[in-house]
Protein backbone atom coordinates (compact mmCIF):
# COMPACT_ATOMS: atom_id res chain seq x y z
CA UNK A 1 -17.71 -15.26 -3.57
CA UNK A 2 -13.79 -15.68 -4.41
CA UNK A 3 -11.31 -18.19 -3.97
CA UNK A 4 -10.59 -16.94 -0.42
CA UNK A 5 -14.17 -17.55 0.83
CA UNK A 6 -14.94 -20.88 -1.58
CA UNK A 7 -12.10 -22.11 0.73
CA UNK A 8 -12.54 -20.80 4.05
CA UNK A 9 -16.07 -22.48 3.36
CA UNK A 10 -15.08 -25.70 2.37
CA UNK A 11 -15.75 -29.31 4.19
CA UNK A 12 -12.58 -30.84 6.04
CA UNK A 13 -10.65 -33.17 3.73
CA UNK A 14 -8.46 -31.90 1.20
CA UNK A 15 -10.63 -33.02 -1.74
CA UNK A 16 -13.37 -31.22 -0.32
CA UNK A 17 -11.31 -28.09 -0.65
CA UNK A 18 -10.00 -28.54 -3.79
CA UNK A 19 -13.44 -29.35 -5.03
CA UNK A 20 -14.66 -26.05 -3.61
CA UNK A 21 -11.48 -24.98 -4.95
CA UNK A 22 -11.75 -25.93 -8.78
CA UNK A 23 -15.99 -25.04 -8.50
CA UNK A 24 -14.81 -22.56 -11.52
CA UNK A 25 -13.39 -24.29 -14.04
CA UNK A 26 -15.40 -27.60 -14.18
CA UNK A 27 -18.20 -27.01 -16.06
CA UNK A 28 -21.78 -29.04 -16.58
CA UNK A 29 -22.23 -32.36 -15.47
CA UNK A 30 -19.46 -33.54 -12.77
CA UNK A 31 -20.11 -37.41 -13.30
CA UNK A 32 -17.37 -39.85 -12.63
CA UNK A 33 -14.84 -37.87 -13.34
CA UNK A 34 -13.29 -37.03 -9.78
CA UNK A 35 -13.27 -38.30 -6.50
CA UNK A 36 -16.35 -38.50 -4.36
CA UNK A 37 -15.68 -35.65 -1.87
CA UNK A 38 -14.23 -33.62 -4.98
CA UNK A 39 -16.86 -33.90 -6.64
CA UNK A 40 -19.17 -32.98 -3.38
CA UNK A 41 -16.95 -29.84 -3.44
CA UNK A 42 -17.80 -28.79 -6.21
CA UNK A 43 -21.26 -28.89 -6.05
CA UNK A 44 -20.98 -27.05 -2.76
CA UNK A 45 -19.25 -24.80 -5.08
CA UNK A 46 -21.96 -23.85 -6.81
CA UNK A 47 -24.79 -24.24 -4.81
CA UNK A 48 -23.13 -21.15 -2.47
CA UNK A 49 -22.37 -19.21 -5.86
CA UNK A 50 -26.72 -19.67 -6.51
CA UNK A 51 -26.94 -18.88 -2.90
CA UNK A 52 -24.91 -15.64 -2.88
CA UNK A 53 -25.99 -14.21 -6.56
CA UNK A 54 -30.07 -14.35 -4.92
CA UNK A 55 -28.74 -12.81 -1.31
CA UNK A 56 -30.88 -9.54 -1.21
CA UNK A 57 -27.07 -7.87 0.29
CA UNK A 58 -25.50 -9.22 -2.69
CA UNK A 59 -27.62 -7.74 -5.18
CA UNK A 60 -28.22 -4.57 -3.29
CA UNK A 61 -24.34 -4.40 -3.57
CA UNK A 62 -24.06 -5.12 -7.04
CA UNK A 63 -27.01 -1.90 -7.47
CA UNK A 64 -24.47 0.49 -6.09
CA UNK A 65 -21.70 -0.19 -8.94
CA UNK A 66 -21.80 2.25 -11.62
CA UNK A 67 -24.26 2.01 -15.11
CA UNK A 68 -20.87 1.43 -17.16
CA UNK A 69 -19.69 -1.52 -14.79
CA UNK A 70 -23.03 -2.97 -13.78
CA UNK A 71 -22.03 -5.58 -16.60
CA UNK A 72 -19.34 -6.62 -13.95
CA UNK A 73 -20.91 -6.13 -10.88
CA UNK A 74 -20.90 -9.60 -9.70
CA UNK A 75 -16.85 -9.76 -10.58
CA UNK A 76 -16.30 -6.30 -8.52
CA UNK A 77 -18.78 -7.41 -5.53
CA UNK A 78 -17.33 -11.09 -5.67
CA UNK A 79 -13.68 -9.71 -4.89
CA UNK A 80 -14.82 -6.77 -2.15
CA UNK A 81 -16.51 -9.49 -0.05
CA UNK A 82 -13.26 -11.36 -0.10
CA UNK A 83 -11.47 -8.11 1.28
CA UNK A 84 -14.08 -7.72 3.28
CA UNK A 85 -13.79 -10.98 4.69
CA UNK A 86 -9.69 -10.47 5.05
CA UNK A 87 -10.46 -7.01 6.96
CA UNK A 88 -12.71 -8.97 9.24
CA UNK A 89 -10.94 -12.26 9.21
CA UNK A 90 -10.68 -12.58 13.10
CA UNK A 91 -13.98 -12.43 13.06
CA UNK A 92 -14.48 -15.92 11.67
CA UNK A 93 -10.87 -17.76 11.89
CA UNK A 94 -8.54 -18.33 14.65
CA UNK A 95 -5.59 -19.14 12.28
CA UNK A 96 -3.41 -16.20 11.37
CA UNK A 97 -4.70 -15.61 7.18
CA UNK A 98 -0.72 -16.14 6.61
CA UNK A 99 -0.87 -19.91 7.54
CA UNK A 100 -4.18 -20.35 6.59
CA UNK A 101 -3.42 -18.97 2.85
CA UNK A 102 0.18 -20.95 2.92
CA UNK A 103 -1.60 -24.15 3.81
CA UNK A 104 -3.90 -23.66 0.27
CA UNK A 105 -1.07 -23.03 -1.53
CA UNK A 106 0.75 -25.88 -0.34
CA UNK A 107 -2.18 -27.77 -1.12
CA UNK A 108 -3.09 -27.04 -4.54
CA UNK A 109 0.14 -27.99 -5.06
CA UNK A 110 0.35 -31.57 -3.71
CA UNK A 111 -2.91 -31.93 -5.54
CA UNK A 112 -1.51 -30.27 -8.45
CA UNK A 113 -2.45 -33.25 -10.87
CA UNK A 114 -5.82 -33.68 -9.75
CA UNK A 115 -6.56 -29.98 -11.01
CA UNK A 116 -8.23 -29.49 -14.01
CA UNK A 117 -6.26 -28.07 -16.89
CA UNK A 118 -7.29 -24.65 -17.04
CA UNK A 119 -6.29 -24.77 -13.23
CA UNK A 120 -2.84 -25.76 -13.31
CA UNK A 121 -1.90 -23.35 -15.69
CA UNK A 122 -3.15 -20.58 -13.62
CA UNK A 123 -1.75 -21.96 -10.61
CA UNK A 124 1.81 -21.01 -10.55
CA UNK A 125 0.63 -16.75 -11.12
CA UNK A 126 -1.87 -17.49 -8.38
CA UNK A 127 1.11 -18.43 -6.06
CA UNK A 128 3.57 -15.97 -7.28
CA UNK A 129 0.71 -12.98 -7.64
CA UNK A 130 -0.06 -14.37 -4.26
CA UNK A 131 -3.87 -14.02 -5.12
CA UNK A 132 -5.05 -14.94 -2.09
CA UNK A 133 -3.13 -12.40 0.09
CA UNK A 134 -3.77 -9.85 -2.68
CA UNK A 135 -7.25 -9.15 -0.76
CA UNK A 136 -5.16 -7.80 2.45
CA UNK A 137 -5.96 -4.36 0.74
CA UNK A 138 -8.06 -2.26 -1.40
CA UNK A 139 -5.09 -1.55 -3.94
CA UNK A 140 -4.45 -5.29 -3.69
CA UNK A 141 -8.16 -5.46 -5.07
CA UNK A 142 -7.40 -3.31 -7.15
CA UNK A 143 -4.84 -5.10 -8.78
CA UNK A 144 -6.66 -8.37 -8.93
CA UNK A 145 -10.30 -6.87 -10.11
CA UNK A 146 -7.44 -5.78 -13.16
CA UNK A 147 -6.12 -8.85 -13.61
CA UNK A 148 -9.59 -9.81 -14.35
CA UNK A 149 -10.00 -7.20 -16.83
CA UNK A 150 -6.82 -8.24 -18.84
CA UNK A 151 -7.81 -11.28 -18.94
CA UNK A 152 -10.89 -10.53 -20.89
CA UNK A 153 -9.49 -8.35 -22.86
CA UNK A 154 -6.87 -11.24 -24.11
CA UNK A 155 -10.15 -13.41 -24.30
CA UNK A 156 -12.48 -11.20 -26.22
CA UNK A 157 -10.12 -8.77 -27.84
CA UNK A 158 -11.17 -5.83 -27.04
CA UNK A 159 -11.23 -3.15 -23.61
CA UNK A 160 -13.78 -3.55 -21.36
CA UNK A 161 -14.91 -0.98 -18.28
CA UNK A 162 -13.67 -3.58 -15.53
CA UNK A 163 -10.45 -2.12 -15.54
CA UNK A 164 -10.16 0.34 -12.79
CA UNK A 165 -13.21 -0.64 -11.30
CA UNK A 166 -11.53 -0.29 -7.52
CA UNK A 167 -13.19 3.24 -7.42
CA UNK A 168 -16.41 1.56 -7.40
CA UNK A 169 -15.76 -0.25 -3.71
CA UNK A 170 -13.96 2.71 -2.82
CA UNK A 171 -16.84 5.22 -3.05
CA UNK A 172 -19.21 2.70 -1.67
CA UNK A 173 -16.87 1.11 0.81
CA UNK A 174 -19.05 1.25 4.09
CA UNK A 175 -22.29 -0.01 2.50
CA UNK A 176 -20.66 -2.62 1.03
CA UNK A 177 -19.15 -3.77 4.11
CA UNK A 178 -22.11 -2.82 5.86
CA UNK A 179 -23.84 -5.50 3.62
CA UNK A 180 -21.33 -7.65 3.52
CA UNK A 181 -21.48 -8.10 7.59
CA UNK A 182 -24.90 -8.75 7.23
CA UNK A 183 -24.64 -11.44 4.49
CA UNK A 184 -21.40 -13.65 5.26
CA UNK A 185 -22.72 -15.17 8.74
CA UNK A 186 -25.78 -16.35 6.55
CA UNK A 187 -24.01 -17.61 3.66
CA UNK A 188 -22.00 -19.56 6.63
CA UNK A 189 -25.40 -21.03 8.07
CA UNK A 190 -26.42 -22.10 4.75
CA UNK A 191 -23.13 -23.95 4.50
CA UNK A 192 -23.20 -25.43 8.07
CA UNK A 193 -26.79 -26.89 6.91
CA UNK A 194 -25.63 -28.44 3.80
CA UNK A 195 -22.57 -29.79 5.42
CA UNK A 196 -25.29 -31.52 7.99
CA UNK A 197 -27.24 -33.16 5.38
CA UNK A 198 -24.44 -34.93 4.18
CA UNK A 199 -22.75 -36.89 6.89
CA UNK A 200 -18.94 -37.52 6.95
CA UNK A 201 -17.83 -34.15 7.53
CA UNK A 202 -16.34 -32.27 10.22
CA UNK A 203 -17.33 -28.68 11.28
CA UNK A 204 -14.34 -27.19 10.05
CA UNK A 205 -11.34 -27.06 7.28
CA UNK A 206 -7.91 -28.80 7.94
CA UNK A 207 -6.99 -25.35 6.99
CA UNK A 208 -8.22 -23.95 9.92
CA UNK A 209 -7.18 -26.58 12.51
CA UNK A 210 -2.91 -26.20 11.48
């Protein structure tokens, strides 16, 4: 999943959420290095990354991309579920997505010292690009599976076949929200039970209760 899910799931404090929030760019062992419900955040980070790259939807999904993307099938399927989960957003929020993406924002940057380096350079585009709204649409996607892309190609120096890579939800667009439907409410369960075996915190994000 994206950034807008990795929140949406997150525990109830704000270091929870930014823990789930920063699950990308802290890397190996988390140690001492943040605080306790940070740190707790990110390992929910990753265990519902683990969770959702073995969901049978998830990798049917990712079978449906193209032979020349299936490199970057996780990265296209990773972004449609957050669309997915914008289209359907009702579904699982009673906060308008407008408040409930403004309250991250505003978040991240209160907290904007706690982030890890890598973070808080990205974090001003993120707000400006409005990242998180971005999924509101398919050529909002669009734009943000290419962002992707450019990055790499500033990383690695050369193209690569994730630009343009809209088409593939496009063309597949009602079996991937077909699976998608199918998969969220269980990657939700999963996160209820962890959430239970660590007592402490509430059933839902601060995000959700403005």
């Amino acid at each position: 999943m994206n950034y807008l899910a990795h929140i949406y799931l997150a525990g109830d404090s704000e270091e929870s959420i930014l823990g789930n929030m920063m699950g990308d760019f802290v890397k190996g062992a988390i140690g001492n290095n943040y605080h306790p419900e940070i740190a707790k955040g990110i390992r929910t980070h990753r265990k519902v990354d683990i969770f959702t790259d073995s969901h049978k939807k998830f990798r049917a999904s990712k079978r449906l991309m193209s032979p020349r993307r299936s490199r970057f099938a996780g990265i296209i399927i990773d972004l449609a579920f957050d669309h997915f989960l914008v289209k359907n957003w009702a579904s699982y929020s009673d906060t308008e997505l407008d408040r409930f993406i403004r309250n991250a924002y505003e978040l991240l940057k209160r907290h904007r010292t706690t982030l890890p380096e890598r973070f808080r350079f990205f974090l001003p585009r993120m707000i400006d690009e409005d990242w998180l709204g971005s999924y509101c649409t398919l050529d909002g996607t669009g734009k943000a599976i290419d962002r992707i892309s450019e990055r790499l190609r500033r990383r690695f120096d050369r193209e690569n076949a994730l630009q343009g890579a809209i088409e593939e939800v496009e063309s597949n667009y009602i079996e991937l929200e077909t699976n998608f439907n199918a998969f969220f409410p269980e990657l939700i369960s999963f996160v209820g039970n962890l959430r239970n075996e660590e007592p402490g915190d509430r059933e839902f994000s601060i995000l959700r209760s403005y």
